[in-house]
Structures are given as structure tokens and as C-alpha cells.
C-alpha atoms as a PDB file:
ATOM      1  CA  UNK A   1      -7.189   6.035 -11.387  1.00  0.00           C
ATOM      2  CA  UNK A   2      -4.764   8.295 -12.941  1.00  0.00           C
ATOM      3  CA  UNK A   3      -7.059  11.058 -13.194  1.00  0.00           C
ATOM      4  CA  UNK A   4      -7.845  10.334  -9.704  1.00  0.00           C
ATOM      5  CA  UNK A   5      -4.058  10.748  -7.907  1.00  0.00           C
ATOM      6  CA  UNK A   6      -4.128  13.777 -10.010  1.00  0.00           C
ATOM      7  CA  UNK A   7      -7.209  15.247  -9.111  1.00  0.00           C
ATOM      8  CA  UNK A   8      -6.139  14.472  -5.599  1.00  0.00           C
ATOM      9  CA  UNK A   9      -2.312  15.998  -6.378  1.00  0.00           C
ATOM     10  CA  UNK A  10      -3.800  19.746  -7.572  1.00  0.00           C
ATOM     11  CA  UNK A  11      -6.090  19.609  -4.121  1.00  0.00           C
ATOM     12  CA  UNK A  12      -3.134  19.165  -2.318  1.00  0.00           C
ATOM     13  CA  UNK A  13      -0.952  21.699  -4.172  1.00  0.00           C
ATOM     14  CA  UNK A  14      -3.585  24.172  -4.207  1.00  0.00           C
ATOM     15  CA  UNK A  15      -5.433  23.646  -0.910  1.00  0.00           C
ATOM     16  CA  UNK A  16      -3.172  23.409   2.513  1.00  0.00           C
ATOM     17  CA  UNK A  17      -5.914  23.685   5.998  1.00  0.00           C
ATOM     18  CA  UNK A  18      -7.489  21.048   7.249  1.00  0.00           C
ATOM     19  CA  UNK A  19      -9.954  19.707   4.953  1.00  0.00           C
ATOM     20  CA  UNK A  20      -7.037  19.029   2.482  1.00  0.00           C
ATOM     21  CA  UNK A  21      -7.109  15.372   1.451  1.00  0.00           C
ATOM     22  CA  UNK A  22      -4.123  13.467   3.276  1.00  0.00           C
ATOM     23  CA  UNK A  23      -0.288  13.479   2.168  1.00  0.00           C
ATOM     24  CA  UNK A  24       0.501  11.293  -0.812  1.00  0.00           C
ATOM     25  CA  UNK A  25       3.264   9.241   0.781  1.00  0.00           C
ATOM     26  CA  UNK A  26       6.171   7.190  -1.897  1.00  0.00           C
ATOM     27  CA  UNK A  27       6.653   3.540  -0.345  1.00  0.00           C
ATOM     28  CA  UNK A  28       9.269   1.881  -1.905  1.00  0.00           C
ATOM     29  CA  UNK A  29       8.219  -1.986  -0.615  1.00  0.00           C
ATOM     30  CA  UNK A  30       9.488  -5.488  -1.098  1.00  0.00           C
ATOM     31  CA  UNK A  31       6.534  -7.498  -1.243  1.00  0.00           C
ATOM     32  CA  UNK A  32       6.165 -11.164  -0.507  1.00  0.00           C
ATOM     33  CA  UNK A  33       3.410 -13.918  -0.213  1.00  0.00           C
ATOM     34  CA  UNK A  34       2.889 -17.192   1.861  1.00  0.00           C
ATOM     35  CA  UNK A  35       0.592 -17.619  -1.339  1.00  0.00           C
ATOM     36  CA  UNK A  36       2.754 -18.428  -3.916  1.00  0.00           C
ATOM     37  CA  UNK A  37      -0.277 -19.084  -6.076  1.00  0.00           C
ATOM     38  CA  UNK A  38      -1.046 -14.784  -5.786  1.00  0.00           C
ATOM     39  CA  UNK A  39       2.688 -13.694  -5.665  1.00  0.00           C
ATOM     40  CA  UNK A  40       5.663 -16.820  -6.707  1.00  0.00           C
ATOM     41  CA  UNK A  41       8.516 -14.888  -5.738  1.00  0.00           C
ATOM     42  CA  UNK A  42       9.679 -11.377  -3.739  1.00  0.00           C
ATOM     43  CA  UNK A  43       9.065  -8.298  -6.266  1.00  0.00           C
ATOM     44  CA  UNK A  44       9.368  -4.407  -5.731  1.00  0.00           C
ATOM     45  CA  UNK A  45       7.109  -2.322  -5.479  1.00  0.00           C
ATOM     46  CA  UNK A  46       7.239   1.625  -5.745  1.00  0.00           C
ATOM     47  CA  UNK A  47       3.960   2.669  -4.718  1.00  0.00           C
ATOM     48  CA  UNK A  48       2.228   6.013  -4.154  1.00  0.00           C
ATOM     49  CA  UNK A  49      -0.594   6.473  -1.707  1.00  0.00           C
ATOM     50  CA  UNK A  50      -2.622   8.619   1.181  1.00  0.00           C
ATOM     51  CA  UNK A  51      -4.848   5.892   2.681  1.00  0.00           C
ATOM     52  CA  UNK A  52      -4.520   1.879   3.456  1.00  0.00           C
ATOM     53  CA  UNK A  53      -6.942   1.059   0.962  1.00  0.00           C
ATOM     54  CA  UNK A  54      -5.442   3.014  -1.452  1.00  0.00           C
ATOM     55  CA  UNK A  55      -1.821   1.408  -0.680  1.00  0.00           C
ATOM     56  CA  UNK A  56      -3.385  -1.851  -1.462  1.00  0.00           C
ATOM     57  CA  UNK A  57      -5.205  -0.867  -4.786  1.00  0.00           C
ATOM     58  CA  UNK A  58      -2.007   0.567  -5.929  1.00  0.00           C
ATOM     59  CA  UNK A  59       0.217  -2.736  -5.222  1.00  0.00           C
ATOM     60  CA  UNK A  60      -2.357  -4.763  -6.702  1.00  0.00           C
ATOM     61  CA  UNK A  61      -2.394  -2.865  -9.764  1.00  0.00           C
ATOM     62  CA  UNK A  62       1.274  -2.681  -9.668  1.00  0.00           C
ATOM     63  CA  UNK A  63       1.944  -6.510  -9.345  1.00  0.00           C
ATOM     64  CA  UNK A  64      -1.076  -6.991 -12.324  1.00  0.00           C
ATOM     65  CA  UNK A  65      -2.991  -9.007  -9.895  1.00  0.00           C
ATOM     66  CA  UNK A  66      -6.231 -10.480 -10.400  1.00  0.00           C
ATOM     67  CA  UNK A  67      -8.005 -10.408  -7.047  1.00  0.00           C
ATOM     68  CA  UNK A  68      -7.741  -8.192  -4.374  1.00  0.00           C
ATOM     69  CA  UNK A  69      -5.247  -7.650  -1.393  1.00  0.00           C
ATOM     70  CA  UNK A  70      -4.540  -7.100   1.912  1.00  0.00           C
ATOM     71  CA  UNK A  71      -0.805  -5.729   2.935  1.00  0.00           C
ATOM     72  CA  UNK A  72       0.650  -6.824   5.930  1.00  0.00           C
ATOM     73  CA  UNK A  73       3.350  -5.633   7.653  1.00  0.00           C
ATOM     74  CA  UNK A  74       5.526  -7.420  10.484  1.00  0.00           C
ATOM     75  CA  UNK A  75       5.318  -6.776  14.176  1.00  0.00           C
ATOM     76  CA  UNK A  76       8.489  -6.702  15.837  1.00  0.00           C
ATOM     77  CA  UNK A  77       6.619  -7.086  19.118  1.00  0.00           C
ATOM     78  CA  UNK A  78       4.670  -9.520  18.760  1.00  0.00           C
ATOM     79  CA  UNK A  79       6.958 -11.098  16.129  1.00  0.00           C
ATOM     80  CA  UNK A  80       3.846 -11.995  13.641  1.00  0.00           C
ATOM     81  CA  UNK A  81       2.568 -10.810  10.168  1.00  0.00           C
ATOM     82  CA  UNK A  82      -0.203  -8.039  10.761  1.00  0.00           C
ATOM     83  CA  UNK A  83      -2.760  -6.447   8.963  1.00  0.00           C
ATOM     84  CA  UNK A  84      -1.498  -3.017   8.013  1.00  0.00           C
ATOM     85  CA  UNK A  85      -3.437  -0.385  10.766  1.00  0.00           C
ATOM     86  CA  UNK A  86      -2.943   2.878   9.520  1.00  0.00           C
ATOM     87  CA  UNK A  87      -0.640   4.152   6.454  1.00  0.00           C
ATOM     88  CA  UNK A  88       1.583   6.002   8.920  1.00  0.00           C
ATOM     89  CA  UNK A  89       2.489   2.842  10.561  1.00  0.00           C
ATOM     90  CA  UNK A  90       4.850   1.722   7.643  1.00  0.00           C
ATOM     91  CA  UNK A  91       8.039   3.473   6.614  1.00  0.00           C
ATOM     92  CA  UNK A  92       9.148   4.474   3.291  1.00  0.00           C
ATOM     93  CA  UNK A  93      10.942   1.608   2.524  1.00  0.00           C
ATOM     94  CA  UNK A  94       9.518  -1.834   3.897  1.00  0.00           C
ATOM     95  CA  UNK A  95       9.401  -5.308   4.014  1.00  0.00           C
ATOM     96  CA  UNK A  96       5.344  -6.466   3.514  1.00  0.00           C
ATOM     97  CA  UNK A  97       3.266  -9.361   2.820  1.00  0.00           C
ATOM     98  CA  UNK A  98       0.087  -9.388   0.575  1.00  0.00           C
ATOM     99  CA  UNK A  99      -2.740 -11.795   0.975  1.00  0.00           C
ATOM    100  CA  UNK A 100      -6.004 -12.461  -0.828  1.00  0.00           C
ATOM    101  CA  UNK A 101      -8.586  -9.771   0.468  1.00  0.00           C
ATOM    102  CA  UNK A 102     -11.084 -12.540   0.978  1.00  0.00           C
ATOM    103  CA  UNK A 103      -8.746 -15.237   3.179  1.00  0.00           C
END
């Protein structure tokens, strides 16, 4: 996965137009679960990432956990946990739940 951001890093650095993968973004994120089971307590998380999916392979390697996640993030509107949309929906530095990918 290493290889990977870095692979992904030189395309960037070298490449510019419009094929060029999409911006690594730096979230620093406080992460939380209703499932204390997954995640007992609130932990930090600096993560790097260009895509959702990538976002939540990077916190669950990050927080060493065993199954697979989804990252929420909350809706002032509608004042309810939601299912992160796209990656430039979150800011740099946010509050976020995780659940299990399979709930």
C-alpha cells in the first residue's frame, strides 16, 4: 500500500492535466464509534487519501482494525450521522464515526 500512495505521489508530481489521479488530501480526524466493540474510546487519526474508499482503508489500517469500515461524518442539517458522500465533503480536520462495513 506504500508502494501504492507512492506510485500514485510521482503521477501526481510528474503529471498535472486531467487524467492525473485526484489530490492526495491530509485529514487530521478524531474518530469515534457507537461500537465500542470496533473502536472503545475516541483516537486520532492522521490520514492521507484521494478517494472515500481509500480514506476508509487508510483509518482502518491506522486504528489496526480487523474488519472493514465505513466513515461517517455528521450532518448539521439534518443533525444525524451520515455515510461519508464524497472526500471533498469533509474538512481537514474533523469529527467522524466509523462503523463495521457490513452493518
Amino acid at each position: 500500500q506504500q508502494l501504492q500512495m507512492e506510485l500514485q505521489q510521482l503521477e501526481m508530481d510528474g503529471g498535472g492535466g486531467a487524467a492525473a489521479a485526484p489530490a492526495q488530501r491530509k485529514f487530521t480526524l478524531l474518530v469515534s464509534s457507537e461500537d465500542t466493540e470496533l473502536l472503545p474510546e475516541q483516537r486520532k487519526c492522521v490520514a492521507e487519501a484521494a478517494t472515500v474508499e481509500e480514506l476508509f482503508a487508510t483509518v482502518q489500517e491506522k486504528l489496526a482494525l480487523p474488519v472493514e469500515i465505513m466513515v461517517l461524518m455528521y450532518d448539521e442539517d439534518f443533525e444525524e450521522w451520515i455515510l461519508l458522500p464524497k472526500l471533498e465533503d469533509l474538512p481537514d480536520k474533523a469529527k467522524v464515526q466509523i462503523k463495521r462495513k457490513d452493518e
